[in-house]
PDB file of N, CA and C in Angstrom:
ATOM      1  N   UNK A   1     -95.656  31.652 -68.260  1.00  0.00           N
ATOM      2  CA  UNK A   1     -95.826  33.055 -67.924  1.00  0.00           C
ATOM      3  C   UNK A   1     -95.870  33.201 -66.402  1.00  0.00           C
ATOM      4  N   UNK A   2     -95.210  34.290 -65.864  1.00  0.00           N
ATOM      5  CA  UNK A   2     -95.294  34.586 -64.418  1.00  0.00           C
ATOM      6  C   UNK A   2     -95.735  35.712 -64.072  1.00  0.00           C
ATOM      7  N   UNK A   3     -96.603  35.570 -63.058  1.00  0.00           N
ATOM      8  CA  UNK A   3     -97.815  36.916 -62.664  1.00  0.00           C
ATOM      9  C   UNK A   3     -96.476  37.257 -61.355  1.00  0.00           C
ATOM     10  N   UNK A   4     -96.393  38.707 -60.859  1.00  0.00           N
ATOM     11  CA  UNK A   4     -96.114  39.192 -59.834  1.00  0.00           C
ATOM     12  C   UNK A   4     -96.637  39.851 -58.794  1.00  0.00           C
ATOM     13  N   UNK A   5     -96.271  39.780 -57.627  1.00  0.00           N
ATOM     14  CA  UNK A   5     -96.729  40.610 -56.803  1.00  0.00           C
ATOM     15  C   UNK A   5     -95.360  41.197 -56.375  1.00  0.00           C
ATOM     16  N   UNK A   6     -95.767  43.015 -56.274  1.00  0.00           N
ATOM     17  CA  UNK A   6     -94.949  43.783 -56.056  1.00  0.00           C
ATOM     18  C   UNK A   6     -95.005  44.738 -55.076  1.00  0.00           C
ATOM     19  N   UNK A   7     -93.907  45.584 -54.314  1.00  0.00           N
ATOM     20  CA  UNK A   7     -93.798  46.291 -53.419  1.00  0.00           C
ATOM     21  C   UNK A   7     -93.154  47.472 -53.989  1.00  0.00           C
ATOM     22  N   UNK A   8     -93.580  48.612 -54.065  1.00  0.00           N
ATOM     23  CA  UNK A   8     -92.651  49.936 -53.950  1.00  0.00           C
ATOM     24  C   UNK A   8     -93.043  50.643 -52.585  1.00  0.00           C
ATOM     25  N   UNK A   9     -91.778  51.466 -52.598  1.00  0.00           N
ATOM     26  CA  UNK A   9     -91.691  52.364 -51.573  1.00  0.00           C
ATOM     27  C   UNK A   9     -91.859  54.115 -52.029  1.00  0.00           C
ATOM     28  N   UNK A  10     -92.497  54.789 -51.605  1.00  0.00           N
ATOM     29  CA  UNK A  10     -92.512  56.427 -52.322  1.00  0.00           C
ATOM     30  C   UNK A  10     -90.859  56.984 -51.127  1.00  0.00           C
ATOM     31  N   UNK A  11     -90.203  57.489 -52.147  1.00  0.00           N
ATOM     32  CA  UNK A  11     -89.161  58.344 -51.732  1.00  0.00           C
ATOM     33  C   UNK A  11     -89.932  59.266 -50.938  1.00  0.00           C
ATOM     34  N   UNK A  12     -91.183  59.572 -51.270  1.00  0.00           N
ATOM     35  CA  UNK A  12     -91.794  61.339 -50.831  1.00  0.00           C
ATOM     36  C   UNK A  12     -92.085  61.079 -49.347  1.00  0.00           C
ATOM     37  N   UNK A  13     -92.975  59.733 -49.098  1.00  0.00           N
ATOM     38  CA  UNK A  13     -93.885  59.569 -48.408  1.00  0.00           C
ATOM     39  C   UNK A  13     -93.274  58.437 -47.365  1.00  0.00           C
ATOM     40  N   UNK A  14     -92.472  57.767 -47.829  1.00  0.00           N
ATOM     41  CA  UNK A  14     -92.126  56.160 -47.226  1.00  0.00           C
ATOM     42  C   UNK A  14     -92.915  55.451 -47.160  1.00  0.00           C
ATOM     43  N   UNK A  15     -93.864  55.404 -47.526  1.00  0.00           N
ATOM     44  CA  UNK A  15     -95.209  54.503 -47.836  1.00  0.00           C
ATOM     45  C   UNK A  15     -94.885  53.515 -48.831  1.00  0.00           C
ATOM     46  N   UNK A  16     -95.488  52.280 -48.246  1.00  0.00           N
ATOM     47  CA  UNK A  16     -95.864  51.412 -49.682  1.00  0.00           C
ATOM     48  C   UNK A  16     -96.811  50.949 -50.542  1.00  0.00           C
ATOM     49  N   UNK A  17     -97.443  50.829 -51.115  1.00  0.00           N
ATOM     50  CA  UNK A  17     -98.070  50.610 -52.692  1.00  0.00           C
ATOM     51  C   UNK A  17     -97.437  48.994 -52.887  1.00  0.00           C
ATOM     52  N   UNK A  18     -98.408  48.178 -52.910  1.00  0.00           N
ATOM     53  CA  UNK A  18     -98.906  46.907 -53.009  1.00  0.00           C
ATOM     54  C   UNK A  18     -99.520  46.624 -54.346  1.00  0.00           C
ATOM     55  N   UNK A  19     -99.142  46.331 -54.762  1.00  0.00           N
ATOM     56  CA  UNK A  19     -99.450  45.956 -56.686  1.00  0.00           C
ATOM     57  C   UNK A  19     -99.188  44.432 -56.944  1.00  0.00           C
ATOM     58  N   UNK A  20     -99.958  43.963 -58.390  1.00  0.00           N
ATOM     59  CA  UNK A  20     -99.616  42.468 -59.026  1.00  0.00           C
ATOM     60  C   UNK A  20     -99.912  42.691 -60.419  1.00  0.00           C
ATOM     61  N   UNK A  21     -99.357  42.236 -61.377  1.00  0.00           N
ATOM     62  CA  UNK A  21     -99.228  42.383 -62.476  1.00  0.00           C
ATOM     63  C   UNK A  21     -98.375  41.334 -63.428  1.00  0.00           C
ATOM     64  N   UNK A  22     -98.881  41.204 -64.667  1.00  0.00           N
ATOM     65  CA  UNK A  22     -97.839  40.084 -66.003  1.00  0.00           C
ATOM     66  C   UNK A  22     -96.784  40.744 -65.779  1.00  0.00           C
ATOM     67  N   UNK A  23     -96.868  41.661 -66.241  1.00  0.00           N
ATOM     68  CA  UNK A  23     -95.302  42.213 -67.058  1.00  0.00           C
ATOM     69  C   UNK A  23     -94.567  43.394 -65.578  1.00  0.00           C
ATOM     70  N   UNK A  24     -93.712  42.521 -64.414  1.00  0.00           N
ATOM     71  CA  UNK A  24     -93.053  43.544 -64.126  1.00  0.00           C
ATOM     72  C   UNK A  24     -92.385  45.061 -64.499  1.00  0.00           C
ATOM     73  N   UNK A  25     -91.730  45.065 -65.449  1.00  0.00           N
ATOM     74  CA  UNK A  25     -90.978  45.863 -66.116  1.00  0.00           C
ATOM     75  C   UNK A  25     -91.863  47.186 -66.571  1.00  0.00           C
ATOM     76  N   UNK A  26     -92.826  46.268 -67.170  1.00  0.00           N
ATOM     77  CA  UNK A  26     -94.104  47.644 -67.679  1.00  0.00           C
ATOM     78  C   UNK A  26     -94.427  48.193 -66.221  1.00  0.00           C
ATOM     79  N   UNK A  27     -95.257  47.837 -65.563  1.00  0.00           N
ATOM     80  CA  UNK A  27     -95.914  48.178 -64.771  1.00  0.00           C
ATOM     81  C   UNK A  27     -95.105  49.137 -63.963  1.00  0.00           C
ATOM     82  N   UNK A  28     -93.567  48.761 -63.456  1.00  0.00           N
ATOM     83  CA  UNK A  28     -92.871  49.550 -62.865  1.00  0.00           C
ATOM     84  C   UNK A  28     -92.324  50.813 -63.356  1.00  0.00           C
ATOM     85  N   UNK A  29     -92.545  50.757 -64.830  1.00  0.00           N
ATOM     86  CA  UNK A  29     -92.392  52.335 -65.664  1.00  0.00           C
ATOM     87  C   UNK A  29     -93.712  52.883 -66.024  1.00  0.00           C
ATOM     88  N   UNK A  30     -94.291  52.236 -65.675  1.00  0.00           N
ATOM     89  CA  UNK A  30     -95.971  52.937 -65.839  1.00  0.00           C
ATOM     90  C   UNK A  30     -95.803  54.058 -64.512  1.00  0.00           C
ATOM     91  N   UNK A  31     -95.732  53.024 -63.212  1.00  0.00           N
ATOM     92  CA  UNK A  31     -95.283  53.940 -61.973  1.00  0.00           C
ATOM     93  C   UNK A  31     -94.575  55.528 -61.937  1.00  0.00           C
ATOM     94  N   UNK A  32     -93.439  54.846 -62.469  1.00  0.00           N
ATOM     95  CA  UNK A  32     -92.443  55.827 -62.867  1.00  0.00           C
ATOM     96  C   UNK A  32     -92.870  57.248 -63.771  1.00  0.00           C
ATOM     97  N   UNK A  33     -93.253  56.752 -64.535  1.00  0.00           N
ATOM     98  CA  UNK A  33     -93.668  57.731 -65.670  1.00  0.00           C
ATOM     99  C   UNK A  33     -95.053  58.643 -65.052  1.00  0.00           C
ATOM    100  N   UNK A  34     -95.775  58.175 -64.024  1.00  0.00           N
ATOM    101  CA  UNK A  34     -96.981  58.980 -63.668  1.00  0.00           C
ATOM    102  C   UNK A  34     -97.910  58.549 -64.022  1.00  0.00           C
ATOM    103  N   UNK A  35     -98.141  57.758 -64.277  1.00  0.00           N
ATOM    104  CA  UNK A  35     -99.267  56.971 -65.561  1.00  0.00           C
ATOM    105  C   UNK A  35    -100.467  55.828 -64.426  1.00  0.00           C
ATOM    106  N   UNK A  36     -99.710  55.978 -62.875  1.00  0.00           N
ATOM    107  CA  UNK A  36    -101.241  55.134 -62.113  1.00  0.00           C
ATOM    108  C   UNK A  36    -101.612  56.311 -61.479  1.00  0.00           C
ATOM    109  N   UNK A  37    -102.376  56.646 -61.245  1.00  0.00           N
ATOM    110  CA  UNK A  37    -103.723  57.312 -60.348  1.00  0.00           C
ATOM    111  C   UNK A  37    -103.146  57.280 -58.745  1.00  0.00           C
ATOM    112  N   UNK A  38    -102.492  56.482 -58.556  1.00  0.00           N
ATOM    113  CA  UNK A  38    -102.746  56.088 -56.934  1.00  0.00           C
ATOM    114  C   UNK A  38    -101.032  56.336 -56.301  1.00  0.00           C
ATOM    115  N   UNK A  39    -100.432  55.992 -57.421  1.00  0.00           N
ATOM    116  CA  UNK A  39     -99.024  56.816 -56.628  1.00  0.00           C
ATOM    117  C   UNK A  39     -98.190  57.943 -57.723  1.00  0.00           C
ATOM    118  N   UNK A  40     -98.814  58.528 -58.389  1.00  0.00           N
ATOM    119  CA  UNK A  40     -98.587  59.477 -59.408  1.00  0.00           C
ATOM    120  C   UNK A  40     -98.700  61.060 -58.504  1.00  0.00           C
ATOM    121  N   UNK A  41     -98.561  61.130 -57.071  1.00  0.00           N
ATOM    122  CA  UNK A  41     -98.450  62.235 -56.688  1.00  0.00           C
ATOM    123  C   UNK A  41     -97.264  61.322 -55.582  1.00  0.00           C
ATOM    124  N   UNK A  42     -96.458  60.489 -55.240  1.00  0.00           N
ATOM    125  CA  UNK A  42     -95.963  59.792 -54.614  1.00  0.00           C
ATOM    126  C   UNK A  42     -94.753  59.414 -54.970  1.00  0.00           C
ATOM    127  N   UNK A  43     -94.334  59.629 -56.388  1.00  0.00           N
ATOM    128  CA  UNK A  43     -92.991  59.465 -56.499  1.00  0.00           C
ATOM    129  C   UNK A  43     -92.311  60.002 -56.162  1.00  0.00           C
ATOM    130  N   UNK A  44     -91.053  60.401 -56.530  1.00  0.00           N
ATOM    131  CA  UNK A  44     -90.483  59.011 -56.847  1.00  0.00           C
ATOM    132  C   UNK A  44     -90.825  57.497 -56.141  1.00  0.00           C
ATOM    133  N   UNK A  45     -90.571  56.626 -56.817  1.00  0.00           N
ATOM    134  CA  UNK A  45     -90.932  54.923 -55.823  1.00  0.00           C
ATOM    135  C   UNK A  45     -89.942  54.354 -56.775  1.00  0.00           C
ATOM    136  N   UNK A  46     -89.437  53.368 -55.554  1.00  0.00           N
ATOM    137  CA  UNK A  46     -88.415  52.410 -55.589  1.00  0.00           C
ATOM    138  C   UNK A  46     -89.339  50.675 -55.537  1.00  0.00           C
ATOM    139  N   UNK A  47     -88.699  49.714 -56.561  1.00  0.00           N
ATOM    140  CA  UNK A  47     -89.064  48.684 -55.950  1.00  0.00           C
ATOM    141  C   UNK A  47     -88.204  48.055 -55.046  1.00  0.00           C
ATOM    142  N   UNK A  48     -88.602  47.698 -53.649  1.00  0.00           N
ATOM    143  CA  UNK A  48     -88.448  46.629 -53.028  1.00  0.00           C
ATOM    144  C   UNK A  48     -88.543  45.912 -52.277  1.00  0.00           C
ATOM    145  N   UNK A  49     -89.078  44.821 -53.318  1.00  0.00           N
ATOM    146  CA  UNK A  49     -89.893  43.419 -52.947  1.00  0.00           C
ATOM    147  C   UNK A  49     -90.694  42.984 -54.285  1.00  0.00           C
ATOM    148  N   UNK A  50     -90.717  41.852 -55.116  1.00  0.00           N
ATOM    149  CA  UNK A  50     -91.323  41.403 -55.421  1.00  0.00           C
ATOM    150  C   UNK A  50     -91.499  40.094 -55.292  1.00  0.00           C
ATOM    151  N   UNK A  51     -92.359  39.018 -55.849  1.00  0.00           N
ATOM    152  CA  UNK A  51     -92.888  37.738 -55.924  1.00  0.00           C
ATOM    153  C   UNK A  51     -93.027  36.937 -57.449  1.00  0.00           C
ATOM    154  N   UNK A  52     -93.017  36.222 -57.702  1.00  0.00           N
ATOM    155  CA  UNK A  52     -93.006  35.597 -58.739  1.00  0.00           C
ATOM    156  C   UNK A  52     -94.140  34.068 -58.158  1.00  0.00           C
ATOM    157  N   UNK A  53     -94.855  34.381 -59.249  1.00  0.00           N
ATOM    158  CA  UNK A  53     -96.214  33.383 -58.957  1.00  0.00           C
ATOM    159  C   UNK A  53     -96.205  32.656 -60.344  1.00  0.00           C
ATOM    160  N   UNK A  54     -96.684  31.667 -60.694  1.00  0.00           N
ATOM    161  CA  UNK A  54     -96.979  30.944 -61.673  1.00  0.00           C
ATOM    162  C   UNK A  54     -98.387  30.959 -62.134  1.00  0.00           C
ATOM    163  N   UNK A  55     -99.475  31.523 -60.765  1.00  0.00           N
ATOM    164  CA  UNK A  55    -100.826  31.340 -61.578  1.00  0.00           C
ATOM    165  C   UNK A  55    -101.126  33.084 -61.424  1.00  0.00           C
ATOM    166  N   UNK A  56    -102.005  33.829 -61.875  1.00  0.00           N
ATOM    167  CA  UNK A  56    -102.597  34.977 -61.445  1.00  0.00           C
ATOM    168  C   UNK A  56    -103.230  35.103 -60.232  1.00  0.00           C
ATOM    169  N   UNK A  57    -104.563  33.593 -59.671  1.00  0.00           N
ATOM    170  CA  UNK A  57    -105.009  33.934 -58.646  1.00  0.00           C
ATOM    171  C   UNK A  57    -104.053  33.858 -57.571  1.00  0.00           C
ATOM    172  N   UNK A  58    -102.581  33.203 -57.666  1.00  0.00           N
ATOM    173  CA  UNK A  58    -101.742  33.515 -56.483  1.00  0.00           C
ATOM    174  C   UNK A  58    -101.231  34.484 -56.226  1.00  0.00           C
ATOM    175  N   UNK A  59    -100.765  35.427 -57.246  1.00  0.00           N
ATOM    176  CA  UNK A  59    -100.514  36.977 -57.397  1.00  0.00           C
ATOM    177  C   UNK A  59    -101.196  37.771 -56.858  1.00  0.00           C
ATOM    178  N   UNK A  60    -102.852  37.641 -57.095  1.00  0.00           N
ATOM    179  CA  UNK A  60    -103.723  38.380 -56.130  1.00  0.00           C
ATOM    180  C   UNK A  60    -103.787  37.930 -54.917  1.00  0.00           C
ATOM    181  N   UNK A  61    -103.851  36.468 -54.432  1.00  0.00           N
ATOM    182  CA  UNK A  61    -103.927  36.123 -53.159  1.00  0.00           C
ATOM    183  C   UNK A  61    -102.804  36.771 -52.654  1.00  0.00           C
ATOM    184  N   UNK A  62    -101.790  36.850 -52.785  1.00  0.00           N
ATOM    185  CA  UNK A  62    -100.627  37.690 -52.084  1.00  0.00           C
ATOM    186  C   UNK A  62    -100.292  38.806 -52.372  1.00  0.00           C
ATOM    187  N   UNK A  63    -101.323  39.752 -53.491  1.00  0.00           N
ATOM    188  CA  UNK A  63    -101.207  40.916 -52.637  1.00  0.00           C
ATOM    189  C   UNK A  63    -102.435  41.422 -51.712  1.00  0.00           C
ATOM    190  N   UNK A  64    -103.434  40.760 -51.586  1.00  0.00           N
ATOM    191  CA  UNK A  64    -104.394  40.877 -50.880  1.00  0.00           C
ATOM    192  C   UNK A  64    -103.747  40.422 -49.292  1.00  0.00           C
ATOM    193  N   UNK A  65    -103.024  39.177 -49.117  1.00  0.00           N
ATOM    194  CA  UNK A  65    -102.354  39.262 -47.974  1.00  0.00           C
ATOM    195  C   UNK A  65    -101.142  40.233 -47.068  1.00  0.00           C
ATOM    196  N   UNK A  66    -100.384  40.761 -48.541  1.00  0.00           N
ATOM    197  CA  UNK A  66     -99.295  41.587 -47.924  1.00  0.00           C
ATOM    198  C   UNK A  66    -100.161  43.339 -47.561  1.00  0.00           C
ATOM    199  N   UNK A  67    -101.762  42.991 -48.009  1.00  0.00           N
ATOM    200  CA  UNK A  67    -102.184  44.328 -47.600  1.00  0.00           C
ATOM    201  C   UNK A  67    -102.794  44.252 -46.153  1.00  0.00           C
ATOM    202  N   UNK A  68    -103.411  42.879 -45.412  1.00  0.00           N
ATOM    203  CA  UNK A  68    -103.529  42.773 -44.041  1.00  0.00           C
ATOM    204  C   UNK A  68    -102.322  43.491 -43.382  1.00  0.00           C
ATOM    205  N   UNK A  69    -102.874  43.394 -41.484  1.00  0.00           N
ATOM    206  CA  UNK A  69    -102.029  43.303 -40.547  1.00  0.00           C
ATOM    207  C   UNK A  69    -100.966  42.577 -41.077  1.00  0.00           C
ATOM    208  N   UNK A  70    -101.193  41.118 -41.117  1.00  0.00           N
ATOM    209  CA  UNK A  70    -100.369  40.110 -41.172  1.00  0.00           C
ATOM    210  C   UNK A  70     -98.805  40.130 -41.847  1.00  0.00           C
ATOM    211  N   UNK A  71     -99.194  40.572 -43.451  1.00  0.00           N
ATOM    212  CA  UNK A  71     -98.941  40.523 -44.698  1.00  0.00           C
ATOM    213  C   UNK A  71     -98.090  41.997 -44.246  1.00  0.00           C
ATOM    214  N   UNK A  72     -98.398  43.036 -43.677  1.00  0.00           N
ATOM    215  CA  UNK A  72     -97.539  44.097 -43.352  1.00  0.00           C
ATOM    216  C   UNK A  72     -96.478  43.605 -42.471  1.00  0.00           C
ATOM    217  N   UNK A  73     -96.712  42.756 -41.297  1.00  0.00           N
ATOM    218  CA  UNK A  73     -95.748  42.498 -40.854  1.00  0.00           C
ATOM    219  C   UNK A  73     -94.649  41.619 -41.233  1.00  0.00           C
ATOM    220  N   UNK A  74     -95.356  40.539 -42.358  1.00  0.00           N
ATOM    221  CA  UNK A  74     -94.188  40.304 -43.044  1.00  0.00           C
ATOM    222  C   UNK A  74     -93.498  41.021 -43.784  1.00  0.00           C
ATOM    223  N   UNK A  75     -93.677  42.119 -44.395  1.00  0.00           N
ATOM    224  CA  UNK A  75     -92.772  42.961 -45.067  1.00  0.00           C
ATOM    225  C   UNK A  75     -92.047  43.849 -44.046  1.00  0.00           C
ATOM    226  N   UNK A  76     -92.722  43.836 -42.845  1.00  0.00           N
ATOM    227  CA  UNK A  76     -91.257  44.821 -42.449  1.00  0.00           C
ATOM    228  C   UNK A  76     -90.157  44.024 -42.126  1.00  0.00           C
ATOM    229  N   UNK A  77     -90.506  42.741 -41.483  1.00  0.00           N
ATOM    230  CA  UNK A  77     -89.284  41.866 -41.289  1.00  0.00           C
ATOM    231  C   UNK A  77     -88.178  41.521 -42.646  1.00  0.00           C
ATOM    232  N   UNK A  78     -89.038  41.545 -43.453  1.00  0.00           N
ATOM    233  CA  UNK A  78     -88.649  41.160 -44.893  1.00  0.00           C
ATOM    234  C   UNK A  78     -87.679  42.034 -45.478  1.00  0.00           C
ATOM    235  N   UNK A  79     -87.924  43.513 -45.363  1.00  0.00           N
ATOM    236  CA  UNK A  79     -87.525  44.775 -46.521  1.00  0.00           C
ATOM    237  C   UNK A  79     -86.676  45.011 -45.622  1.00  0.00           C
TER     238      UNK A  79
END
């Protein structure tokens, strides 16, 4: 099984939303559909960027990092 860490972008806002989760696919139509709290006034959102981890606590360790300074600046070089 592979845990993810994920990146969307809000069409509305250009902001990103830092997420980790089992099931990519769900989670990204949960988004979609309005169904999180936290970017359900923010859509549309696009993914891109994700991660593929093998354990869960690495999934959280990296999205806890891509939410630093640090972890931001790797995504802009990145995206």
């Amino acid at each position: 099984m592979f845990y993810y860490t994920y990146i969307l972008r809000s069409e509305k806002d250009r902001k990103l939303y830092i997420g980790s989760t089992s099931n990519l696919k769900r989670r990204i139509k949960q988004h979609a559909l309005g169904n999180v709290s936290s970017t359900k006034s923010r859509r549309p959102l696009v993914l891109v960027y994700y991660e593929a981890c093998l354990k869960k606590n690495k999934a959280s360790e990296r999205e806890l990092y891509f939410k630093t300074g640090f972890g931001r600046g790797f995504l802009k070089n990145r995206i």
